[in-house]
Protein backbone atom coordinates (compact mmCIF):
# COMPACT_ATOMS: atom_id res chain seq x y z
CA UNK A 1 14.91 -7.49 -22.58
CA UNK A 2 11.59 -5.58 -22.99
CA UNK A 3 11.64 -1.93 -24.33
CA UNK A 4 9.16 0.57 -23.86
CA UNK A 5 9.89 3.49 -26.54
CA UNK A 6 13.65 4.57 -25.66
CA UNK A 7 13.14 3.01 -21.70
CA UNK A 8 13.94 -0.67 -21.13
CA UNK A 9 12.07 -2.47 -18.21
CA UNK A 10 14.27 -1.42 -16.00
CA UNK A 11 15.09 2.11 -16.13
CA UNK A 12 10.96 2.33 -15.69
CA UNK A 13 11.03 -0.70 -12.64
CA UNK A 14 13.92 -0.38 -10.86
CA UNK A 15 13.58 3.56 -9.52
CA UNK A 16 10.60 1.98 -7.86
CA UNK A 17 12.35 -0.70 -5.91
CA UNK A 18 12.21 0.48 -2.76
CA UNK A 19 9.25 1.82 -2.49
CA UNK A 20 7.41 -1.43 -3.79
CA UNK A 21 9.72 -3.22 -1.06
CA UNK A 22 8.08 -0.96 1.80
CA UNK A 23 5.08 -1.66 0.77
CA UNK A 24 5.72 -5.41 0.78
CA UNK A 25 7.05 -5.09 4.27
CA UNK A 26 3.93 -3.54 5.57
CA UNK A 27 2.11 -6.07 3.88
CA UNK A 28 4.31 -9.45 4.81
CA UNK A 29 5.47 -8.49 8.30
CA UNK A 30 8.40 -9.99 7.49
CA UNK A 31 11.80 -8.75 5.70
CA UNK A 32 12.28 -12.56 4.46
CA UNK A 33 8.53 -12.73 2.88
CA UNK A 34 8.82 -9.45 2.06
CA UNK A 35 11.98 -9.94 -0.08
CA UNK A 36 10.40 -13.30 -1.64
CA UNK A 37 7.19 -10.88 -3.02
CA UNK A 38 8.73 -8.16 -4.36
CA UNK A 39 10.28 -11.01 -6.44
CA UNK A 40 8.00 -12.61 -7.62
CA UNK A 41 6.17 -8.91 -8.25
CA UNK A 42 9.24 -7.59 -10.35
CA UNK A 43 9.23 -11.36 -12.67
CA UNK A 44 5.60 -10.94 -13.16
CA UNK A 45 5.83 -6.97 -13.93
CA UNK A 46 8.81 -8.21 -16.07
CA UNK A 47 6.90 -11.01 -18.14
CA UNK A 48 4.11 -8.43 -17.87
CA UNK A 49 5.95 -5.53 -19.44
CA UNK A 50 5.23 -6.22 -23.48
CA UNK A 51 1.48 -4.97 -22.12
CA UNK A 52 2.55 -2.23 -20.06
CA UNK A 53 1.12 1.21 -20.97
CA UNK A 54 2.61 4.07 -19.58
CA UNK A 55 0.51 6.01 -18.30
CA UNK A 56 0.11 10.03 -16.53
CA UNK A 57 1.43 8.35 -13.00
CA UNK A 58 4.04 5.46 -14.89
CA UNK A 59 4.78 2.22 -13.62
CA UNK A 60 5.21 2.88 -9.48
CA UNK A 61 1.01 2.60 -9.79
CA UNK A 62 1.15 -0.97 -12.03
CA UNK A 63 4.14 -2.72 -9.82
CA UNK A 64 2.10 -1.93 -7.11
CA UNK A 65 -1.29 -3.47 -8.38
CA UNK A 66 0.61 -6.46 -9.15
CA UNK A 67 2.41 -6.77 -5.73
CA UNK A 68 -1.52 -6.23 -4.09
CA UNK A 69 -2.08 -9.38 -6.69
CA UNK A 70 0.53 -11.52 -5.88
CA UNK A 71 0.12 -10.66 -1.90
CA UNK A 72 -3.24 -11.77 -2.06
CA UNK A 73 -2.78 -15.06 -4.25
CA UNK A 74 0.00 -15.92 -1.57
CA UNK A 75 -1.93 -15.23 1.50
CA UNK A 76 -4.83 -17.05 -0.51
CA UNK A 77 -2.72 -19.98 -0.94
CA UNK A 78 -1.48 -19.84 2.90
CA UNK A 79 -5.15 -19.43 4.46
CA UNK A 80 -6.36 -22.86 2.30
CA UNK A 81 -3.38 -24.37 3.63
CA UNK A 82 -2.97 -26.69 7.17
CA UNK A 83 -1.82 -25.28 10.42
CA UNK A 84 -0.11 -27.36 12.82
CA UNK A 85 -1.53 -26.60 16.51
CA UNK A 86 0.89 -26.51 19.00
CA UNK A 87 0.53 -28.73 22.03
CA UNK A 88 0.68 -26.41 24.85
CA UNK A 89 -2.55 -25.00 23.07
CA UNK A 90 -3.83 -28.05 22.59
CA UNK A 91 -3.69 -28.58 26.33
CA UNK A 92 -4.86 -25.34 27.04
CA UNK A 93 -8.18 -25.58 25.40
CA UNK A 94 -9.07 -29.55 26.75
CA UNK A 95 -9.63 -28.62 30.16
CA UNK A 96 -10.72 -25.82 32.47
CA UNK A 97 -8.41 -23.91 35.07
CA UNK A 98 -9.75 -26.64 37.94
CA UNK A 99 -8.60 -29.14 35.21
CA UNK A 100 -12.13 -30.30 34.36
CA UNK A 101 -12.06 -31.17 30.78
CA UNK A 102 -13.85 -28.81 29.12
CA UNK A 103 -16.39 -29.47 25.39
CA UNK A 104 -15.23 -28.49 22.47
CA UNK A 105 -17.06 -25.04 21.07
CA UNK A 106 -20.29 -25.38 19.51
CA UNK A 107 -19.41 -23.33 16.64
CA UNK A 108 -17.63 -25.04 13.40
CA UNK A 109 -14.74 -22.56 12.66
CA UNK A 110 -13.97 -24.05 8.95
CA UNK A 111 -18.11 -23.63 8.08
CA UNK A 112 -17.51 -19.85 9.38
CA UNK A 113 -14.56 -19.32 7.49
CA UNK A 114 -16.47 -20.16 4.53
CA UNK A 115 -19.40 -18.66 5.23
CA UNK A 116 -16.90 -15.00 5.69
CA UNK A 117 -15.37 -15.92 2.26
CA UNK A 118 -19.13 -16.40 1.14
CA UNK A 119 -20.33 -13.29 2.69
CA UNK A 120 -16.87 -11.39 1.15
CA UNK A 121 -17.26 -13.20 -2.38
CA UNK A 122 -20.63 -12.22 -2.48
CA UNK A 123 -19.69 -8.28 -2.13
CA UNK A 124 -19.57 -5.83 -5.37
CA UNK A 125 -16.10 -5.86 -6.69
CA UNK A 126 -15.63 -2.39 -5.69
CA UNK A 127 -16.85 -3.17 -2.00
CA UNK A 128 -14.50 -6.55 -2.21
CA UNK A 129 -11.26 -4.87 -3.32
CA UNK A 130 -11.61 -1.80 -0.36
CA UNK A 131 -12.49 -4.82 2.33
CA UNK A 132 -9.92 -6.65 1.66
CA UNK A 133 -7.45 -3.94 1.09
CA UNK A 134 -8.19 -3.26 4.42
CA UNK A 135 -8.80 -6.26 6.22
CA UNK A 136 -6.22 -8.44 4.86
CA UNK A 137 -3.53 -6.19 3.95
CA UNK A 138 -4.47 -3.46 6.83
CA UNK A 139 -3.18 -0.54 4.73
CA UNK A 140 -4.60 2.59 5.31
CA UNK A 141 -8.06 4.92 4.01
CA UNK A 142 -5.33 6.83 2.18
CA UNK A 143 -3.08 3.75 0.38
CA UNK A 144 -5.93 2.23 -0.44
CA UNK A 145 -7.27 5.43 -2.29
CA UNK A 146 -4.14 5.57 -3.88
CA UNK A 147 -3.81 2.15 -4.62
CA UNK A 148 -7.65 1.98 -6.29
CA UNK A 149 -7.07 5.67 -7.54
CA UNK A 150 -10.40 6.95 -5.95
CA UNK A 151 -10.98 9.80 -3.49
CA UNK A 152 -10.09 8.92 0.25
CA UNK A 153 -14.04 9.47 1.12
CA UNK A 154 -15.23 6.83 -1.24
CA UNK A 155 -12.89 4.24 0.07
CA UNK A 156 -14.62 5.15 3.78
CA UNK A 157 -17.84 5.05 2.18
CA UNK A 158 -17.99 1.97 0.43
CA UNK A 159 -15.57 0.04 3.64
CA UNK A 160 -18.47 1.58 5.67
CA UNK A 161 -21.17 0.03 3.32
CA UNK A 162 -19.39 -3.33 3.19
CA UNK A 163 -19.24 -3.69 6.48
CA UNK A 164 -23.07 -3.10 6.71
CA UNK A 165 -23.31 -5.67 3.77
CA UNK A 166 -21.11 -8.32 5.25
CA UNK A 167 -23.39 -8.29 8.99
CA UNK A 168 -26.40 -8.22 7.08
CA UNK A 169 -24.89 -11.63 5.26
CA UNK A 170 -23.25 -13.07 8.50
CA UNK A 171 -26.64 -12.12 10.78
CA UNK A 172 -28.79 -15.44 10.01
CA UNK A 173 -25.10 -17.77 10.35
CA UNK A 174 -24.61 -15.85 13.81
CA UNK A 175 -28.12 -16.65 14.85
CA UNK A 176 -28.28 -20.28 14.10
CA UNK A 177 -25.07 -20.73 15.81
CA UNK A 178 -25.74 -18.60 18.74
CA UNK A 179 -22.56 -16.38 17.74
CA UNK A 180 -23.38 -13.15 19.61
CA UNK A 181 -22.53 -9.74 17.29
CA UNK A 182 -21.90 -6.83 19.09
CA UNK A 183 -24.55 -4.10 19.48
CA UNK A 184 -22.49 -1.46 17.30
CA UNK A 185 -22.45 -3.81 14.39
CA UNK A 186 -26.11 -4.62 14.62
């Protein structure tokens, strides 16, 4: 078991349990997935720990980096994986409400989603990490300051300048396939 000067890994972790679960919760939506995370966040931190320096704010700041890690190499994971459509949906979207069949969209979702992964890849790290803080995990100006360690204003400021970034990447994809933007993100 891995000791850090007179502290073993869990006297440092395990104070920080719950907290780390909350924050997997707000993440996950779900107690179940929720549970699974902080798992696999507290094995990693674990195998992990050998590295560990402490640090002025200790280890709540490092499980928490890794849990951000691991949620986003699981929702990675998920988003790359198949969806099953249900068939009342199915139905739904092959005809009108006269029952007239109706064409398929125009627009080729998968090519969008990659173009959006393009347009998000393509951002400065520090522009990525506050989008998708936001956008993906939905936490707040505040956690994500605390979670990057930089003031609140420069997490509004740069998710203000990504934002301007990403339309600016998406504009010429909208306009070949007709996708309309509203006028507030123009």
């Amino acid at each position: 078991m891995p000791v850090r000067g007179d502290k073993s890994f869990e006297a440092l972790a395990l104070p920080h349990l719950e907290a780390v679960f909350r924050m997997a919760r707000r993440l996950c939506r779900s107690e179940h997935e929720a549970e699974d995370i902080v798992q696999e966040t507290f094995l990693r931190a674990f195998k992990a720990f050998d590295g560990f320096e402490m640090r002025e704010f200790g280890m709540k700041p490092w499980l928490l980096r890794i849990l951000h890690n691991t949620f986003l190499n699981r929702a990675k994971r998920e988003s790359l994986a198949p969806r099953p459509a249900d068939h009342e949906t199915l139905e739904q979207h092959r005809s009108d409400s006269a029952g007239m069949p109706v064409e398929p969209p125009e627009i080729d979702y998968e090519h969008l989603d990659e173009e959006v992964k393009r347009a998000i890849d393509g951002l400065a790290p520090e522009f990525r990490s506050v989008v998708l803080l936001w956008g993906t995990m939905e936490l707040s100006y505040r956690e994500i300051a605390e979670t990057l360690e930089v003031p609140i204003g420069t997490v509004m400021s740069r998710l203000h300048r990504a934002r301007a970034q990403l339309v600016a990447a998406l504009s010429d994809f909208a306009r070949q396939h007709r996708v309309a933007i509203s006028e507030g993100q123009s």
